[in-house]
N, C-alpha and C. Protein backbone atom coordinates (compact mmCIF):
# COMPACT_ATOMS: atom_id res chain seq x y z
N UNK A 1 116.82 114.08 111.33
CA UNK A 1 115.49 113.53 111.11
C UNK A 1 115.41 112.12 111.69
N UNK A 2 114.25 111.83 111.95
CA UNK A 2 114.06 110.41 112.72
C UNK A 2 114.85 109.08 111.84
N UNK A 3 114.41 109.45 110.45
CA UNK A 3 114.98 107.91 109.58
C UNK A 3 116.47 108.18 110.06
N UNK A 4 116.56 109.23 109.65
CA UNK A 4 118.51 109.19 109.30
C UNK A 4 118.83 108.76 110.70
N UNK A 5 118.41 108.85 111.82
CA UNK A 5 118.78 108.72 113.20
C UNK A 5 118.24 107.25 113.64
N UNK A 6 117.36 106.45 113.17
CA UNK A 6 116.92 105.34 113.28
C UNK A 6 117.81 104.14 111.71
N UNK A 7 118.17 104.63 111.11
CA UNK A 7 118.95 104.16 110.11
C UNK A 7 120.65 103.74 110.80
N UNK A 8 121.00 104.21 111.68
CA UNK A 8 122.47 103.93 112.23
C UNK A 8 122.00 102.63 113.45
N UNK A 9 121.12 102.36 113.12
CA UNK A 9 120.80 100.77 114.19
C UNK A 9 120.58 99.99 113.57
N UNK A 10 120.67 98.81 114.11
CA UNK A 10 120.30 97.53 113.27
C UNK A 10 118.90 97.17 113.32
N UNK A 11 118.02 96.84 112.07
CA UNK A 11 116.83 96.96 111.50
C UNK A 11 116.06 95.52 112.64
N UNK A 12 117.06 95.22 113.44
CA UNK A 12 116.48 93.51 114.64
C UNK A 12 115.77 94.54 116.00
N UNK A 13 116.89 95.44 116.10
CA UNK A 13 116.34 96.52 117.07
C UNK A 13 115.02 96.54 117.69
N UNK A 14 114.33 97.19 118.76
CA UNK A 14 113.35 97.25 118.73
C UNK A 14 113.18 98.52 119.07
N UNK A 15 111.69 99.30 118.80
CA UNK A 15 111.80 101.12 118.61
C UNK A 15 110.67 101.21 119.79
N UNK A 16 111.06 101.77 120.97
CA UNK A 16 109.98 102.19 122.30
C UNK A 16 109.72 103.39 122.54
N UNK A 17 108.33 103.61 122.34
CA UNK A 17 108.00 105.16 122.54
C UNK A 17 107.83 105.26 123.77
N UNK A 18 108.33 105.05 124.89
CA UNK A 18 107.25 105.09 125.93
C UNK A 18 106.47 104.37 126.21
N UNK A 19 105.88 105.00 126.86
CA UNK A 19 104.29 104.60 127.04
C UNK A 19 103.31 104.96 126.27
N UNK A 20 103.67 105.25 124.83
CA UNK A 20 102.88 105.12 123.52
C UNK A 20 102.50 103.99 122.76
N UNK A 21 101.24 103.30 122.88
CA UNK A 21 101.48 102.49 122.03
C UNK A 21 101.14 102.67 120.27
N UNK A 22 102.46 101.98 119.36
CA UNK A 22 102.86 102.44 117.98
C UNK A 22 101.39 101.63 117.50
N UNK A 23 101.03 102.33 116.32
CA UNK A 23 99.39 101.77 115.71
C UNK A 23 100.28 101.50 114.26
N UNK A 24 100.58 101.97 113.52
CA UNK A 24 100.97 102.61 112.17
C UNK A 24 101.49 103.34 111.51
N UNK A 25 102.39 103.13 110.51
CA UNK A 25 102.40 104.70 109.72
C UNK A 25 101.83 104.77 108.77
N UNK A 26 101.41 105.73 108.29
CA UNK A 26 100.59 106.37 107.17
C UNK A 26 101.06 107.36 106.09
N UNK A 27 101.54 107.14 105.28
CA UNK A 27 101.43 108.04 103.89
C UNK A 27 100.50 109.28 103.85
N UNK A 28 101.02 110.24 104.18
CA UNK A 28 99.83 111.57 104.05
C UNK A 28 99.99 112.21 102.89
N UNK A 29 101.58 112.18 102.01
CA UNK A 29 101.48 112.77 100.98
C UNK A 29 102.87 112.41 100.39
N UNK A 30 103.07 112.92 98.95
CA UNK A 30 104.47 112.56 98.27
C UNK A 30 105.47 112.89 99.30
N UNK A 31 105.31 113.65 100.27
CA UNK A 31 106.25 113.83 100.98
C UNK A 31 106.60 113.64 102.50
N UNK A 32 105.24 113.25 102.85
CA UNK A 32 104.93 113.17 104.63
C UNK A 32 104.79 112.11 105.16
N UNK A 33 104.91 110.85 105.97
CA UNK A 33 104.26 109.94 106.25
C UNK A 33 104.44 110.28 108.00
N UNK A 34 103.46 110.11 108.56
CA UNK A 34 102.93 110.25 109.85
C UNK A 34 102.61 109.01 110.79
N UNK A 35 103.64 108.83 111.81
CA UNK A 35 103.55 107.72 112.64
C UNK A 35 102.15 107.86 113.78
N UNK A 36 101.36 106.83 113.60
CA UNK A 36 100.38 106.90 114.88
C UNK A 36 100.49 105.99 115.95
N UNK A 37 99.81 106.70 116.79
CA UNK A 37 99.70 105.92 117.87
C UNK A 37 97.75 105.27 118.06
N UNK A 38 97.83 104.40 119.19
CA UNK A 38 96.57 104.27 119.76
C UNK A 38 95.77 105.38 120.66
N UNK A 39 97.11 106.16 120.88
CA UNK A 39 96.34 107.18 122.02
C UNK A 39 96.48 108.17 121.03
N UNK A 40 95.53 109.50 121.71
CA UNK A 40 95.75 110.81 120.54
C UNK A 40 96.34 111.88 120.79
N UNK A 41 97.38 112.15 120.15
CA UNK A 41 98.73 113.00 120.73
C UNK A 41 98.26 114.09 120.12
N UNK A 42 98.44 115.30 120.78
CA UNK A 42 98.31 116.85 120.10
C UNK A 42 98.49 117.57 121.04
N UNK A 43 99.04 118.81 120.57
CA UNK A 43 99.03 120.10 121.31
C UNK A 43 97.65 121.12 121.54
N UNK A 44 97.37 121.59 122.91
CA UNK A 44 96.58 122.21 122.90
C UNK A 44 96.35 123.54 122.51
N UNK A 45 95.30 124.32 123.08
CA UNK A 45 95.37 125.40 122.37
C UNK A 45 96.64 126.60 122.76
N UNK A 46 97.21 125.99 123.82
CA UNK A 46 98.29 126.69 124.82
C UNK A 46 99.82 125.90 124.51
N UNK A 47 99.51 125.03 123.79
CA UNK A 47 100.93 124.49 122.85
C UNK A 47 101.58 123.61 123.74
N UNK A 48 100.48 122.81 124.46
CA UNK A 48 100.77 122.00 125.21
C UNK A 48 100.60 120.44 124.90
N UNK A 49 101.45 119.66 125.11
CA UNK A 49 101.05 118.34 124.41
C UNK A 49 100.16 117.36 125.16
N UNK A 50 99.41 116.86 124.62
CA UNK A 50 97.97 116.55 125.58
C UNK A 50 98.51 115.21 125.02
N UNK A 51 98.06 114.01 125.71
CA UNK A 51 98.01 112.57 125.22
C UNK A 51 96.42 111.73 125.96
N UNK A 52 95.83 111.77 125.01
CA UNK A 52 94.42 111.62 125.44
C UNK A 52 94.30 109.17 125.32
N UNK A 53 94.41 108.82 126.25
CA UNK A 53 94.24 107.18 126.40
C UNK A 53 92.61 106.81 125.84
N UNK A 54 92.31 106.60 124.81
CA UNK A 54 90.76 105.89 125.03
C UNK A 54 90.96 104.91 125.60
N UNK A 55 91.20 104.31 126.58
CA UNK A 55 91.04 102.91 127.40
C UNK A 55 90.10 103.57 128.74
């Protein structure tokens, strides 16, 4: 999982998605929290990952 795999670095680190830029994370539920971005990441209807820029 991402924590357990981001947990073996030192917390000074810095975390680069790419060419994603990081917005937030969010709490979706007792059990989920969901990292966003500025751009809008999803799969299409063909299970393809689309990354849509509003700029």
């Amino acid at each position: 999982m991402l924590i357990d795999e981001l947990s073996k670095y030192d917390k000074s680190m810095q975390v680069d998605f790419s060419t994603l830029d990081f917005n937030r994370v969010k709490q979706r539920s007792p059990t989920l929290v969901q990292i966003e971005f500025n751009q809008m990441v999803y799969r299409d209807d063909e299970g393809r990952v689309v990354v849509d820029n509003p700029e």
